[in-house]
Protein backbone atom coordinates (compact mmCIF):
# COMPACT_ATOMS: atom_id res chain seq x y z
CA UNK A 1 9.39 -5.51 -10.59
CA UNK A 2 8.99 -5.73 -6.79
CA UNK A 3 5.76 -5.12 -5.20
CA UNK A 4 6.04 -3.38 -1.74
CA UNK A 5 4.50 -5.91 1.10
CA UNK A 6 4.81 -3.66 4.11
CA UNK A 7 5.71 -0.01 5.37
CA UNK A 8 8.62 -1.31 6.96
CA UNK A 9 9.86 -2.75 3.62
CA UNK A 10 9.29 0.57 1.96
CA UNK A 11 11.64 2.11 5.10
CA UNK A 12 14.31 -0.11 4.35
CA UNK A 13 14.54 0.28 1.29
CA UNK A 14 14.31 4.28 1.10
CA UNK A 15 16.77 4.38 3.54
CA UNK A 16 19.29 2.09 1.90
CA UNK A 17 19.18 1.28 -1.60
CA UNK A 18 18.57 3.47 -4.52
CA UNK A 19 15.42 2.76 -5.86
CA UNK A 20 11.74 3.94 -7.53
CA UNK A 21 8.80 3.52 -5.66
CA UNK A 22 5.60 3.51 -8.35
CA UNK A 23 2.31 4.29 -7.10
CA UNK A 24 -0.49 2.80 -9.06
CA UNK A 25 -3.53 0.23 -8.56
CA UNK A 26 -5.52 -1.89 -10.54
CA UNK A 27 -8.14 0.41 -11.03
CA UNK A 28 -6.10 3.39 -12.76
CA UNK A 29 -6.38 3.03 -16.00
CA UNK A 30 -3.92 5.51 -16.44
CA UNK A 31 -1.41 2.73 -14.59
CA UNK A 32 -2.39 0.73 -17.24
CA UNK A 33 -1.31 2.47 -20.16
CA UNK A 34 2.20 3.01 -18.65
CA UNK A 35 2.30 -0.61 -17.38
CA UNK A 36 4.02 -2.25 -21.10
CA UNK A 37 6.82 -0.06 -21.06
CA UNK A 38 8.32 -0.05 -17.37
CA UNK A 39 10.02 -3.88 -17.74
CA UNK A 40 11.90 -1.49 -20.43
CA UNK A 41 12.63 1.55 -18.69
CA UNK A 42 13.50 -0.96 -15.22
CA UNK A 43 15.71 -2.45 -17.87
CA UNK A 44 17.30 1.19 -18.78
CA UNK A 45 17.98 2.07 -15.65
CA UNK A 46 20.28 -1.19 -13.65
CA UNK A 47 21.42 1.31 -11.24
CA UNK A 48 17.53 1.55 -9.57
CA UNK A 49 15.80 -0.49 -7.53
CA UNK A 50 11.46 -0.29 -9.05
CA UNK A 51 9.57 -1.06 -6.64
CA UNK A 52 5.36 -1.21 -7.18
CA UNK A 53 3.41 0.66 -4.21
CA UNK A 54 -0.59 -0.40 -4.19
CA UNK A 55 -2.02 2.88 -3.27
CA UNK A 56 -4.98 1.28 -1.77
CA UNK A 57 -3.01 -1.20 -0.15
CA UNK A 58 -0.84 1.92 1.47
CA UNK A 59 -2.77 4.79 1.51
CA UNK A 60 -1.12 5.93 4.27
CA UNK A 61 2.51 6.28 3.00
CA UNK A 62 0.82 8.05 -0.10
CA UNK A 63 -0.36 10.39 2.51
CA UNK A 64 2.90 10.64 4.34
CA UNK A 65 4.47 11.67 1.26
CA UNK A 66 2.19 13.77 -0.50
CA UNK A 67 0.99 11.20 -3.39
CA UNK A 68 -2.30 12.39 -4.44
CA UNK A 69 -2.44 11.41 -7.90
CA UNK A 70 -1.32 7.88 -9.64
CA UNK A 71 0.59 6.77 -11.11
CA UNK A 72 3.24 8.59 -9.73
CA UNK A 73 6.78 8.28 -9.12
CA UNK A 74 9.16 8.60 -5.72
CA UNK A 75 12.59 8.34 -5.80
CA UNK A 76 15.19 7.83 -2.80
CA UNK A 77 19.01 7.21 -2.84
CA UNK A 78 20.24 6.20 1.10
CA UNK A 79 16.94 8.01 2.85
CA UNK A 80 17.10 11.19 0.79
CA UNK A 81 14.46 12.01 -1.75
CA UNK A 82 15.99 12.53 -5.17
CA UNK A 83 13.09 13.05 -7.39
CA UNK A 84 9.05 13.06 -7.68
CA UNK A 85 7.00 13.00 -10.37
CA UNK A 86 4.26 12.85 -8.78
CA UNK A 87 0.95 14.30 -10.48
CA UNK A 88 -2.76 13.09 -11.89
CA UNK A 89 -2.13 13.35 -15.33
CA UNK A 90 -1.67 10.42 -17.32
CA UNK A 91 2.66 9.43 -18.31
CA UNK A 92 4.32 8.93 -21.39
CA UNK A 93 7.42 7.16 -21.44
CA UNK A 94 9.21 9.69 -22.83
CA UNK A 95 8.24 11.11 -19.54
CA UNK A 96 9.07 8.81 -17.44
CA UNK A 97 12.77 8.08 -18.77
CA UNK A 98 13.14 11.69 -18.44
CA UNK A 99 12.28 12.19 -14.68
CA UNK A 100 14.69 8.96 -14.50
CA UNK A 101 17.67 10.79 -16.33
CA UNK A 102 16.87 14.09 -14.34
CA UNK A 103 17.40 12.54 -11.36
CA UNK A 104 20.08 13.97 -8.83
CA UNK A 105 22.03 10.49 -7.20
């Protein structure tokens, strides 16, 4: 998985690919839990682009978009938001792969 290395990276890729932007940080241990299974559920899903988003690297784009719990979950095709699943509570896979399938393209 990709981890985001600058604001204009996250920009680019919103606005032109279809992709997953994960918000998370080393400190969350509910990150943690969910961190086994996403190689499988990137693996599930070709058609996205995951990309990891520090939240205390970025605070500002969590800000920007309204991210106030982690991990949570962003998703963009060609600069329009498709999907959030964006809360404090703690993600089960299950969970996850159905925000995924939900998603409108």
């Amino acid at each position: 998985m990709k981890h985001l290395e600058s604001v204009e990276q996250f920009n680019e890729l919103k606005n032109n690919e279809q992709v997953i932007f994960i918000f998370s940080a080393g400190w969350c241990s509910d990150c943690r839990v969910i961190e086994p299974v996403l190689p499988e559920i990137e693996e599930a899903f070709p058609a996205y682009q995951f990309v990891e988003v520090n939240r205390d690297e970025f605070i500002e784009l969590c800000q920007e978009h309204d991210i106030f719990g982690i991990p949570s979950f962003l998703a963009f095709t060609d600069g329009k938001e498709t999907g959030r699943f964006v809360s404090k509570d703690r993600k089960t896979k299950e969970e996850i792969v159905q925000f995924i399938e939900g998603l409108s393209t």
